[in-house]
N, C-alpha and C. Protein backbone atom coordinates (compact mmCIF):
# COMPACT_ATOMS: atom_id res chain seq x y z
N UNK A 1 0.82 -1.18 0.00
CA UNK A 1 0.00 0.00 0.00
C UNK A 1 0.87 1.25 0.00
N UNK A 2 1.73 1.44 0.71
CA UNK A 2 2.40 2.58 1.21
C UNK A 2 3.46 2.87 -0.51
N UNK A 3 3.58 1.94 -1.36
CA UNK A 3 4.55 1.88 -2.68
C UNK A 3 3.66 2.41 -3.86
N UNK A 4 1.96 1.91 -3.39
CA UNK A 4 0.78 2.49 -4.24
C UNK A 4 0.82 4.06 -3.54
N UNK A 5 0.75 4.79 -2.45
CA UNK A 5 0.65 5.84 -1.93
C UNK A 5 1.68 6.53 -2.26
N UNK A 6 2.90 6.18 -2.52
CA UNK A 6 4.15 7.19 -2.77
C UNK A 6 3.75 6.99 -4.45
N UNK A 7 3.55 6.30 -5.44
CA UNK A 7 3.51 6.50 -6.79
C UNK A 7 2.76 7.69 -6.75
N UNK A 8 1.30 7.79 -6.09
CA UNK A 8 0.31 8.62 -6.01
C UNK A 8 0.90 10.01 -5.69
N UNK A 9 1.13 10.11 -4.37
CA UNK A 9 2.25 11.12 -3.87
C UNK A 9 3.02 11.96 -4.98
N UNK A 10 3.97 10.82 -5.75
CA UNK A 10 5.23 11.66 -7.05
C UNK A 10 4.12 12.05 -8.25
N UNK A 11 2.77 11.59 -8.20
CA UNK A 11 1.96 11.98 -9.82
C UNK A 11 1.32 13.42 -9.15
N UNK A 12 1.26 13.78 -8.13
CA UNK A 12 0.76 14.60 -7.42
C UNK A 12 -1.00 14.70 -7.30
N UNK A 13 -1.40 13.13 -7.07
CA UNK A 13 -2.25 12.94 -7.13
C UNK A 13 -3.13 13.27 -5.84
N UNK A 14 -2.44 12.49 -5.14
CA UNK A 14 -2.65 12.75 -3.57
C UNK A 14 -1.81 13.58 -2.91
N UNK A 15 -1.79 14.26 -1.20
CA UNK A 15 -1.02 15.04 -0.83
C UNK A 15 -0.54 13.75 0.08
N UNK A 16 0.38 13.92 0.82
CA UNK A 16 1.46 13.16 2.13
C UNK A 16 0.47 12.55 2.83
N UNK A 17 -0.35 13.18 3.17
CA UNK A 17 -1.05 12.33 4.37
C UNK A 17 -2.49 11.71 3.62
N UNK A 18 -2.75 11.87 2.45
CA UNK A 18 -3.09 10.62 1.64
C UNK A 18 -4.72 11.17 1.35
N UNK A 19 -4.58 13.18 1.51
CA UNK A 19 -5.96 13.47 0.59
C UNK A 19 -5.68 13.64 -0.47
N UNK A 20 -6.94 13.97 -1.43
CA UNK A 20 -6.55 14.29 -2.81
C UNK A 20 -6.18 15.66 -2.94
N UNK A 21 -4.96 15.41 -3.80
CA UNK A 21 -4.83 16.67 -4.38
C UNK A 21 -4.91 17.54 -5.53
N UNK A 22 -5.84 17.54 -6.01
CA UNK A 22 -6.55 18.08 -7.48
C UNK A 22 -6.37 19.73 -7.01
N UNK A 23 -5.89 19.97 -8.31
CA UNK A 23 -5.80 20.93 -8.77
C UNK A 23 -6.16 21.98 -9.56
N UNK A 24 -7.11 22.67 -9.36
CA UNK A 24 -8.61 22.86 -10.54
C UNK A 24 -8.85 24.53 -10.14
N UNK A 25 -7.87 25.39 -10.61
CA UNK A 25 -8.42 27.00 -10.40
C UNK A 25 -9.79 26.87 -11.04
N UNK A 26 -10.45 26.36 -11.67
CA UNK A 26 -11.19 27.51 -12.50
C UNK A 26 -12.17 26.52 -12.06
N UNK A 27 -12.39 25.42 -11.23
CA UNK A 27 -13.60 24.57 -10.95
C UNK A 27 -13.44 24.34 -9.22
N UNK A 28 -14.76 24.74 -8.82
CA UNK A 28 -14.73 25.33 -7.58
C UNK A 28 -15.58 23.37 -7.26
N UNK A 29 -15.36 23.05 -6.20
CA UNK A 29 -15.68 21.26 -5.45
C UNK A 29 -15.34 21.53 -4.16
N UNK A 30 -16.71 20.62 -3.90
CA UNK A 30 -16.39 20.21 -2.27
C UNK A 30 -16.41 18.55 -1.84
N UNK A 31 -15.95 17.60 -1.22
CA UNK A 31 -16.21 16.57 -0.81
C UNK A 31 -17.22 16.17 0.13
N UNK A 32 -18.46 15.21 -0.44
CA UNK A 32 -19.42 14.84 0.60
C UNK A 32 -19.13 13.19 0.98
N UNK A 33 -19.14 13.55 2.66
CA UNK A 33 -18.56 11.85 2.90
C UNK A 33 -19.71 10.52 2.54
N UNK A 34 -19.13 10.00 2.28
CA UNK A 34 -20.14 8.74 1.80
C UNK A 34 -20.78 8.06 2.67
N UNK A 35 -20.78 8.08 3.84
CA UNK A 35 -21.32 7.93 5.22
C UNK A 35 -22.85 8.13 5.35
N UNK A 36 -22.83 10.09 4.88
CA UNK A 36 -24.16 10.61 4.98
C UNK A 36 -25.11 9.86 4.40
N UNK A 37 -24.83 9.29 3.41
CA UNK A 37 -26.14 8.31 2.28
C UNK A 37 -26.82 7.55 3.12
N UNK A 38 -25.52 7.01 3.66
CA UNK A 38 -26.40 6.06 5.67
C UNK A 38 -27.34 6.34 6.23
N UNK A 39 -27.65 7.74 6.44
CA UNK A 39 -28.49 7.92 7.62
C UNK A 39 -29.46 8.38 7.39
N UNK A 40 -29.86 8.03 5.64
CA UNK A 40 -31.62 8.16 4.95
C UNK A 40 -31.97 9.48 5.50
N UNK A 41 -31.76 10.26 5.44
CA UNK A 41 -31.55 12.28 5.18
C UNK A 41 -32.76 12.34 4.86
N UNK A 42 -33.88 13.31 4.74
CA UNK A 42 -34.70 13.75 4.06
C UNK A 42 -33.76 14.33 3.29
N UNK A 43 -34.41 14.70 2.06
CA UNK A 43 -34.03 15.44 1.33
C UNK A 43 -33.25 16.27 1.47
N UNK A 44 -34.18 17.39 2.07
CA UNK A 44 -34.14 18.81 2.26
C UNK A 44 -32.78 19.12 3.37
N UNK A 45 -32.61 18.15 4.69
CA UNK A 45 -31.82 17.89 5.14
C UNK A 45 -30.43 17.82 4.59
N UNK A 46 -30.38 16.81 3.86
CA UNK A 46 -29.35 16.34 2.79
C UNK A 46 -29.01 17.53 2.12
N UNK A 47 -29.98 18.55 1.85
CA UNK A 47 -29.39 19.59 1.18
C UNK A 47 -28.87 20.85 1.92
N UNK A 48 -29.37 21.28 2.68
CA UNK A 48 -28.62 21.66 3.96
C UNK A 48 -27.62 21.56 4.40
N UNK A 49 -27.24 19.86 4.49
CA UNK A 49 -25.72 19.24 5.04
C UNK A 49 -24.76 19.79 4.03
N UNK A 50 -24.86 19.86 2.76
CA UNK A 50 -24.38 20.08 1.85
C UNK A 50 -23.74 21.43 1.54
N UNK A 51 -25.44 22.32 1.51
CA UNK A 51 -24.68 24.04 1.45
C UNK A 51 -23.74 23.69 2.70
N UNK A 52 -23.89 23.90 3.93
CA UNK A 52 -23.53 23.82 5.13
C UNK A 52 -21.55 23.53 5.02
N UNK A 53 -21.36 22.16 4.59
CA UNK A 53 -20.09 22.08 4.34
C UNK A 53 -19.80 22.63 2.98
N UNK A 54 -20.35 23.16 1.80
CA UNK A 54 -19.59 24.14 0.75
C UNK A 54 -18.95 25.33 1.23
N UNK A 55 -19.55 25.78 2.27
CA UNK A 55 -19.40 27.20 2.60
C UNK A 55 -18.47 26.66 4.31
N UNK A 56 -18.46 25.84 4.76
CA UNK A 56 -17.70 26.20 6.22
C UNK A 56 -15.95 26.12 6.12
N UNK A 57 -15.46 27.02 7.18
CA UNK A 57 -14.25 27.71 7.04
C UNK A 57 -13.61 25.57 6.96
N UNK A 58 -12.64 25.29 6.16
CA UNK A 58 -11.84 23.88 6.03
C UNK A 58 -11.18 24.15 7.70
N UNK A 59 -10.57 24.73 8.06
CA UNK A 59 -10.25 25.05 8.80
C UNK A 59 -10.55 24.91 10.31
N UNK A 60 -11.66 25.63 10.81
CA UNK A 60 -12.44 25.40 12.28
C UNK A 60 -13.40 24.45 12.06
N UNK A 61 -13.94 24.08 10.88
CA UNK A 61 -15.12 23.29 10.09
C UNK A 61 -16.53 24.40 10.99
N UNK A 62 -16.36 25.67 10.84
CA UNK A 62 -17.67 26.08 11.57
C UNK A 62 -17.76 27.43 9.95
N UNK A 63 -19.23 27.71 10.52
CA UNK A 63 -19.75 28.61 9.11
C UNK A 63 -21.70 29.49 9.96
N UNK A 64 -21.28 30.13 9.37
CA UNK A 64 -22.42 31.08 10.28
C UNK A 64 -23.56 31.55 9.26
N UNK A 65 -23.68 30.90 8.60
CA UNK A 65 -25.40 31.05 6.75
C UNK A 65 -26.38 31.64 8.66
N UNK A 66 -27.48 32.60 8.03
CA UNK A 66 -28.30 32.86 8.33
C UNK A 66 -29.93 31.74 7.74
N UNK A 67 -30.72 31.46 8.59
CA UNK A 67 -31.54 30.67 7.92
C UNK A 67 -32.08 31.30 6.80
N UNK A 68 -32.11 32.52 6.21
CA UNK A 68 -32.56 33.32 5.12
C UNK A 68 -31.51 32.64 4.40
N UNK A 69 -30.32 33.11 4.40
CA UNK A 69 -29.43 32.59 3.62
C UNK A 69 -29.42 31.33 3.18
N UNK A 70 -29.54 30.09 4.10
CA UNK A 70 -29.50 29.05 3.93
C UNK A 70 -30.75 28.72 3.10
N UNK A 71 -32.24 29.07 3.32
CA UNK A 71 -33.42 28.89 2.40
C UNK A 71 -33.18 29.14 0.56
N UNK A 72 -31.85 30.10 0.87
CA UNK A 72 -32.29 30.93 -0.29
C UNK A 72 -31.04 30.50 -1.50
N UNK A 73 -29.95 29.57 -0.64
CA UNK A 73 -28.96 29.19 -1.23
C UNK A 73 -29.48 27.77 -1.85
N UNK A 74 -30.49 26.80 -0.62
CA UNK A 74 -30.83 25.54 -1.14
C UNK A 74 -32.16 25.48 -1.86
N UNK A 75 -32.94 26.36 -1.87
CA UNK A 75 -34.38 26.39 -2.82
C UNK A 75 -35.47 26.30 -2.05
N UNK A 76 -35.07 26.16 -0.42
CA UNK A 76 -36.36 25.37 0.36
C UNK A 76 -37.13 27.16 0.86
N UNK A 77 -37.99 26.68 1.69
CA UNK A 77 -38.80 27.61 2.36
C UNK A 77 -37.75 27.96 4.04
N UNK A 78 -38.20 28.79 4.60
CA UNK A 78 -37.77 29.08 5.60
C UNK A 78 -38.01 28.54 6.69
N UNK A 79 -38.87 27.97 6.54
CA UNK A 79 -38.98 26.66 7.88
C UNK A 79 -39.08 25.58 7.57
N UNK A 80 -38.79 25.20 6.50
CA UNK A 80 -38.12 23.72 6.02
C UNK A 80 -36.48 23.95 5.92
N UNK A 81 -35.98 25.31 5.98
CA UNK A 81 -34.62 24.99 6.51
C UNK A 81 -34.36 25.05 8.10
N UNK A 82 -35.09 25.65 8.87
CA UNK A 82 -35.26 25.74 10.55
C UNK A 82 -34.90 24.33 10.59
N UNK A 83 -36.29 23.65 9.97
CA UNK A 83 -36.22 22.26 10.27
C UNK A 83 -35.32 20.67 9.69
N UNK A 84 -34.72 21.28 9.10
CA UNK A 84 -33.44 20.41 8.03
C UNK A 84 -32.90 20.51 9.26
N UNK A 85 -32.24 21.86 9.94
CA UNK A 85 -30.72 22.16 10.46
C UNK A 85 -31.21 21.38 11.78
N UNK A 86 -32.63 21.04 12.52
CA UNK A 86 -32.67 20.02 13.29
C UNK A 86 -32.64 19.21 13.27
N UNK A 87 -33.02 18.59 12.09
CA UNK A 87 -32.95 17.31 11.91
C UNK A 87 -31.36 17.24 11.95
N UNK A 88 -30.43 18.05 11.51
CA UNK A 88 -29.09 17.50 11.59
C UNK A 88 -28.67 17.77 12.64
N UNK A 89 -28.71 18.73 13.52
CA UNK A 89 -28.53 18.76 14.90
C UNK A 89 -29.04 17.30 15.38
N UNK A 90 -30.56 17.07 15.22
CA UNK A 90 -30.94 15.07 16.50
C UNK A 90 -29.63 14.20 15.71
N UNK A 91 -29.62 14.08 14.15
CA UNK A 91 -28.87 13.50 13.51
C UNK A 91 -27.15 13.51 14.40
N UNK A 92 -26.77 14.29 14.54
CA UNK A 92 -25.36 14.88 15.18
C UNK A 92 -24.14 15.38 14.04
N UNK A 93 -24.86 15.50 12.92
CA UNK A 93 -23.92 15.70 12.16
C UNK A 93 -23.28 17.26 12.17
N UNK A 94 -24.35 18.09 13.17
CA UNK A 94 -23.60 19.40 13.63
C UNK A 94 -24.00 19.84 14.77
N UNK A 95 -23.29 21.05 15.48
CA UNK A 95 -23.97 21.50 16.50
C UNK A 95 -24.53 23.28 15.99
N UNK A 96 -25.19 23.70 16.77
CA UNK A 96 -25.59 25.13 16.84
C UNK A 96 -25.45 25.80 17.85
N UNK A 97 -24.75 27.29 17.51
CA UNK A 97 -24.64 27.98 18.77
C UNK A 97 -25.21 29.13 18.18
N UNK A 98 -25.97 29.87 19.15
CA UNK A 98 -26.82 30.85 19.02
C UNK A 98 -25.50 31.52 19.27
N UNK A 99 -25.47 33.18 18.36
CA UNK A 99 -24.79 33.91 18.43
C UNK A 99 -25.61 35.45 18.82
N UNK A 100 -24.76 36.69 19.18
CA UNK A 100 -25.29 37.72 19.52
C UNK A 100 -24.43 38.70 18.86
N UNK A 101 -24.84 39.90 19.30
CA UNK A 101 -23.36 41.38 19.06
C UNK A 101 -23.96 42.63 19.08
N UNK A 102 -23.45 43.54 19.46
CA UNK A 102 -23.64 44.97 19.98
C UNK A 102 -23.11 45.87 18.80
N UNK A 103 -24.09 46.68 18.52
CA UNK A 103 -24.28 47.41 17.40
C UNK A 103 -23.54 48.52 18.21
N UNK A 104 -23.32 49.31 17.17
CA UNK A 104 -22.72 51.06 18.04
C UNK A 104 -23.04 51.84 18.94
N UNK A 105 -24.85 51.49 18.97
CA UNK A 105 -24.85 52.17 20.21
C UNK A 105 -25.35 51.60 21.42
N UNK A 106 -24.67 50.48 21.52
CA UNK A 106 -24.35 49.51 22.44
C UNK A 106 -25.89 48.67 23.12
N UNK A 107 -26.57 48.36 21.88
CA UNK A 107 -27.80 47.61 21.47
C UNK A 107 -27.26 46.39 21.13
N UNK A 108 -27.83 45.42 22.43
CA UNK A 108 -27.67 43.54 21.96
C UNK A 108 -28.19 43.16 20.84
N UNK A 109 -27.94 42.35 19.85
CA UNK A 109 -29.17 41.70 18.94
C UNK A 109 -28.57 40.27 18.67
N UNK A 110 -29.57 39.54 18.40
CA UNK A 110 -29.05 38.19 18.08
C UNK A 110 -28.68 37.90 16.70
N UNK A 111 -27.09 37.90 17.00
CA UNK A 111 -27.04 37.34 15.63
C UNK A 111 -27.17 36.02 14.56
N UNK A 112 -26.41 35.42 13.87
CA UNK A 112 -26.58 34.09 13.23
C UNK A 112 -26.40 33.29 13.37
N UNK A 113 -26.53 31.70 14.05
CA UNK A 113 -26.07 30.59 14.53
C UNK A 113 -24.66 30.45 13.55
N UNK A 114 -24.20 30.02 14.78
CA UNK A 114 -22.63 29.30 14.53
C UNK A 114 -23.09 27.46 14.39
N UNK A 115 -22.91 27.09 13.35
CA UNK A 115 -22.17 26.28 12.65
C UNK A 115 -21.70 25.27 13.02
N UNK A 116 -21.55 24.17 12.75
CA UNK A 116 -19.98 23.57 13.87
C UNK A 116 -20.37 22.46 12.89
N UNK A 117 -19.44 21.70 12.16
CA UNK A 117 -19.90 20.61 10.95
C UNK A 117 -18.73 19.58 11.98
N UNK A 118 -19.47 18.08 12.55
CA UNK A 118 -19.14 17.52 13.29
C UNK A 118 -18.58 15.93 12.04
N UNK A 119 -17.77 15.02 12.83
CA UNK A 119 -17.30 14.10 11.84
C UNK A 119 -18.60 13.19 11.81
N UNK A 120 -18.62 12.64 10.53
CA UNK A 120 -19.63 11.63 9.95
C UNK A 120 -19.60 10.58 11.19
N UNK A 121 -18.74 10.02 11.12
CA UNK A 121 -18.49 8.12 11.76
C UNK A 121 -19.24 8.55 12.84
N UNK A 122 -19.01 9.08 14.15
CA UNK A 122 -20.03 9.16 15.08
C UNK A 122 -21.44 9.54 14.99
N UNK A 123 -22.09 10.38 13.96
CA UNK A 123 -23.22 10.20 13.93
C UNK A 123 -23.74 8.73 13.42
N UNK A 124 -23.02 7.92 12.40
CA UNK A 124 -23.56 6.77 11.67
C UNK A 124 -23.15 5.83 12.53
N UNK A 125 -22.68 5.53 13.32
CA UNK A 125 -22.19 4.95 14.55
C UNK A 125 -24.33 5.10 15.88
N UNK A 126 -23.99 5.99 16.28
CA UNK A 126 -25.19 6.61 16.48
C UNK A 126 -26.82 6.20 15.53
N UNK A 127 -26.71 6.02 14.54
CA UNK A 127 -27.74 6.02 14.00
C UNK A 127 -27.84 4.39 13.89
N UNK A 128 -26.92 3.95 13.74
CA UNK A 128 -27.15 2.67 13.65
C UNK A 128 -27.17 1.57 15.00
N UNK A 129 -26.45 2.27 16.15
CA UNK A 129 -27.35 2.32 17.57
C UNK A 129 -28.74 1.90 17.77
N UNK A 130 -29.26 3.26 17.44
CA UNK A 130 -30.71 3.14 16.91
C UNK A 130 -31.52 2.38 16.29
N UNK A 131 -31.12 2.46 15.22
CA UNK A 131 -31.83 1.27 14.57
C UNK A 131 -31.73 -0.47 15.21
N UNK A 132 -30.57 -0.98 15.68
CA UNK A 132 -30.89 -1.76 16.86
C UNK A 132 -31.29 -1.66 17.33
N UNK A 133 -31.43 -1.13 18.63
CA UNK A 133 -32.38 -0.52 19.40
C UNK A 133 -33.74 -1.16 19.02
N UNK A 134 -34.14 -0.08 17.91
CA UNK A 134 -35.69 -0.21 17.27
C UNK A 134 -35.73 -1.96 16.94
N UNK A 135 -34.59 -2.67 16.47
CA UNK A 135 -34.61 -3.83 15.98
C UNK A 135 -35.17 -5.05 17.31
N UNK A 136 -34.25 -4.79 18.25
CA UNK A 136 -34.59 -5.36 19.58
C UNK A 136 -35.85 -5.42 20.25
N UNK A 137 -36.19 -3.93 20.38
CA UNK A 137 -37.52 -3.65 20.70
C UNK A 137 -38.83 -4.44 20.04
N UNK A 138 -38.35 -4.42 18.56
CA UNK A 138 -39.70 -5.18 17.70
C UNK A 138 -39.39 -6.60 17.75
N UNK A 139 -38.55 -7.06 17.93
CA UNK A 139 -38.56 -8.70 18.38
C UNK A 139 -39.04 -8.99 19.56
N UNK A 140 -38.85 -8.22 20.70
CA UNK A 140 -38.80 -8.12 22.19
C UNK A 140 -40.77 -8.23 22.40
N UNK A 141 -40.85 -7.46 21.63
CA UNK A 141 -42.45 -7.00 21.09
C UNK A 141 -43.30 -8.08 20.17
N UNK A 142 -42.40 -8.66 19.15
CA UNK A 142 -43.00 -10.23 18.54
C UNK A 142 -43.07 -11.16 19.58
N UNK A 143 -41.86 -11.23 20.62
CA UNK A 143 -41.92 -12.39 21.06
C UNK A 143 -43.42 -12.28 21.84
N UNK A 144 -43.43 -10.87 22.53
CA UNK A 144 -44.73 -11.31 23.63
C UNK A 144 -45.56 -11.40 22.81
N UNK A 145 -45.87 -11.15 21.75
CA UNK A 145 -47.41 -11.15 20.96
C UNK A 145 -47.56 -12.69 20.68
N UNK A 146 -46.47 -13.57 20.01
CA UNK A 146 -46.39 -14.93 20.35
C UNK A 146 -46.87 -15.39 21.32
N UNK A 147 -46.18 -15.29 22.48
CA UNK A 147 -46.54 -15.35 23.82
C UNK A 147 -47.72 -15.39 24.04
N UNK A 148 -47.96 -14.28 23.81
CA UNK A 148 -49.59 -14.23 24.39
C UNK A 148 -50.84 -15.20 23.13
N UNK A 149 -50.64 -15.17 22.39
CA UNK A 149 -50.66 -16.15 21.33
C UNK A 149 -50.83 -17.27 22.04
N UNK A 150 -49.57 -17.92 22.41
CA UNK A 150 -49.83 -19.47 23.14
C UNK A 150 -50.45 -19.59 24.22
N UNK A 151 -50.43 -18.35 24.95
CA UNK A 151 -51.12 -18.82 26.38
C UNK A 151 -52.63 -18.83 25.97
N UNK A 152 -53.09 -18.21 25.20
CA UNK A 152 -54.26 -17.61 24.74
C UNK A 152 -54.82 -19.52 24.15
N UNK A 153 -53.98 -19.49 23.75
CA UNK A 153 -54.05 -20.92 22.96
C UNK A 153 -54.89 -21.81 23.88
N UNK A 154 -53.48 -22.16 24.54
CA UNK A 154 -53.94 -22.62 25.97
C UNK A 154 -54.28 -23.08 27.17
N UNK A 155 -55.22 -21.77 27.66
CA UNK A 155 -55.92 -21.33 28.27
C UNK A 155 -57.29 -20.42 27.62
N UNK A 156 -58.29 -20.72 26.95
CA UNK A 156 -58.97 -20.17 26.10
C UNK A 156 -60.29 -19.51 27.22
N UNK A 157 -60.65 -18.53 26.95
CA UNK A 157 -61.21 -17.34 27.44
C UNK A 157 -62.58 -17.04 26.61
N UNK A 158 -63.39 -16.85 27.15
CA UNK A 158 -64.96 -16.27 26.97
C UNK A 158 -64.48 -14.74 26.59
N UNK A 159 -65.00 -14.05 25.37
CA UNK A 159 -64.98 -13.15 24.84
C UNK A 159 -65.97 -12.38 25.57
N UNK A 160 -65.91 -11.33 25.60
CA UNK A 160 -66.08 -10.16 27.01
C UNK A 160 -67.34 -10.04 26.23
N UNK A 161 -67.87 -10.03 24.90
CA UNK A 161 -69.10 -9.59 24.24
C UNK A 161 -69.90 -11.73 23.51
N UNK A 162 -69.22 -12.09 24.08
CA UNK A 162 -70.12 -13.74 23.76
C UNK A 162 -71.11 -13.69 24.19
N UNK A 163 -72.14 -14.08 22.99
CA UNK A 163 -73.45 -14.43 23.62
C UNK A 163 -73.75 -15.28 24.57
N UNK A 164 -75.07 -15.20 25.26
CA UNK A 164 -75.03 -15.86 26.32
C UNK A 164 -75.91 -17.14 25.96
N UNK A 165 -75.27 -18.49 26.72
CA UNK A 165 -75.60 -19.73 26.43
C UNK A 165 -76.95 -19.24 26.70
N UNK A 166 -78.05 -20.40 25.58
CA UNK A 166 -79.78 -20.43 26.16
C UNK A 166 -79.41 -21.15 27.51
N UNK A 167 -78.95 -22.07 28.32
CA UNK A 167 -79.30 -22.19 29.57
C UNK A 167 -79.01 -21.24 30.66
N UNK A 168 -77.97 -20.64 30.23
CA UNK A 168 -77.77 -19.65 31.42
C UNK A 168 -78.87 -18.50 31.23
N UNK A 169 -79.78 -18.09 29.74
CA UNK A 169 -80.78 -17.15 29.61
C UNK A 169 -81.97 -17.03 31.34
N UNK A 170 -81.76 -16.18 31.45
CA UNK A 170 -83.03 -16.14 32.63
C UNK A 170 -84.48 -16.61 32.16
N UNK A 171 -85.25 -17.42 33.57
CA UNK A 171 -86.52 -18.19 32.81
C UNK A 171 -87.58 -17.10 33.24
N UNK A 172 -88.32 -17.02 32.20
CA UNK A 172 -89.34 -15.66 31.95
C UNK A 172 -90.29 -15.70 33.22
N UNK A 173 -90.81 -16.79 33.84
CA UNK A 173 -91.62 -17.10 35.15
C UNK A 173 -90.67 -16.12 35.96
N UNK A 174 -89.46 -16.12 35.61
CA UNK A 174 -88.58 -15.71 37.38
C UNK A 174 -88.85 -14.26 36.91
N UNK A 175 -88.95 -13.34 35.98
CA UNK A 175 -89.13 -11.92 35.66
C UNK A 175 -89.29 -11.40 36.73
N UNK A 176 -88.96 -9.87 37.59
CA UNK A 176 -89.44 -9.27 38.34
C UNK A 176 -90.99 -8.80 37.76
N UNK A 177 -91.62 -8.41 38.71
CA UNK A 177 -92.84 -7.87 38.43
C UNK A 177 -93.29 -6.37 39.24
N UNK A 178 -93.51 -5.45 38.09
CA UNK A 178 -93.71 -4.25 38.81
C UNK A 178 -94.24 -4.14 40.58
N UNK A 179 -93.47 -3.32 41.16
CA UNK A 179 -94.65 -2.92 42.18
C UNK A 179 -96.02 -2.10 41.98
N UNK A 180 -95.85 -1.39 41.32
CA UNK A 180 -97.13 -0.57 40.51
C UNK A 180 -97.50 -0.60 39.54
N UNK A 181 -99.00 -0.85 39.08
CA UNK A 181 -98.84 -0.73 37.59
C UNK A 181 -100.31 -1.59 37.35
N UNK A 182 -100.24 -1.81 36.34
CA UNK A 182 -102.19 -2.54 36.08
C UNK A 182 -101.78 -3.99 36.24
C-alpha cells in the first residue's frame, strides 16, 4: 500500500497524508462523505448538510449562513430549513450555537447561529445504535405477541361480548314484576 501511496504522492495525485490533491483553479468542489447516504436524510436535510459544508471555514469546520441565507442558497422555504438544520442537529452531524453582538450604540441583537460541521463516523455509529435498538424492541415485542398467542391458545377465554348460552338465559316465570302498575 504505502509503494501504491508514494507512486500517487510523485503523480501529485494525492497530498502526504493521503488526501486528494486536485488541482482545478477555474472549478470550484467540495467533498461529501459517503457515510451521509447512511443515515436516509430527508431530502431537504441532505441539502442543507451540503450548502452547510460548501461554505464552512476547512479550517475550524464552523460557518455562520443565516436561515434566510440558507433557504435561499438551497431552494427550500424558511422553515423547512429551521427544520433540516434540526434534523441535523438530533442526527449529530452538527452543532448550533446561538450567536449575539452589539451594534454602536451599544444595542444587543441576536445574531446568526454558529455552525460547527461535526465528523460523519459518530453520527452513523449513532444512527445505527438506533436502529438496533428499534430492531430489539420489535422482536422483544414479537416475542410477547407470540406469547400471548400461546397462552391464549392454551388457556382459552370467553370473549367479554359472547353471547349468552340459552341455559344460562333467565326463565321468563322468574321476571321481576312491577310494584305498581295494572
Amino acid at each position: 500500500m504505502r509503494k501504491h501511496l508514494a507512486a500517487l504522492v510523485r503523480k501529485g495525485i494525492v497530498s502526504e497524508d493521503g488526501t486528494p490533491a486536485l488541482k482545478c483553479e477555474d472549478v470550484k468542489f467540495f467533498t461529501l462523505p459517503n457515510e451521509v447516504f447512511l443515515l436516509r436524510l430527508p431530502p431537504s436535510a441532505f441539502m442543507v448538510y451540503a450548502y452547510l459544508l460548501l461554505i464552512e471555514d476547512r479550517r475550524t469546520h464552523t460557518c455562520h449562513p443565516s436561515y434566510n441565507t440558507i433557504a435561499a442558497a438551497t431552494g427550500l422555504a424558511k422553515n423547512t430549513a429551521i427544520k433540516s438544520v434540526n434534523t441535523l442537529l438530533e442526527t449529530g452531524l452538527i452543532t448550533v450555537e446561538s450567536s449575539s453582538y452589539f451594534d454602536k450604540h451599544g444595542m444587543k441583537w441576536k445574531g446568526n447561529n454558529l455552525y460547527t460541521i461535526l465528523p460523519v463516523r459518530p453520527a452513523v455509529d449513532t444512527f445505527h445504535q438506533r436502529q438496533l435498538q428499534r430492531l430489539e424492541l420489535e422482536v422483544r415485542r414479537r416475542r410477547t405477541l407470540q406469547r400471548q398467542k400461546e397462552y391464549d391458545r392454551r388457556h382459552p377465554r370467553d370473549a367479554l361480548c359472547a353471547p349468552i348460552p340459552a341455559s344460562a338465559a333467565p326463565d321468563p316465570s322468574q321476571r321481576c314484576k312491577p310494584l305498581c302498575g295494572p
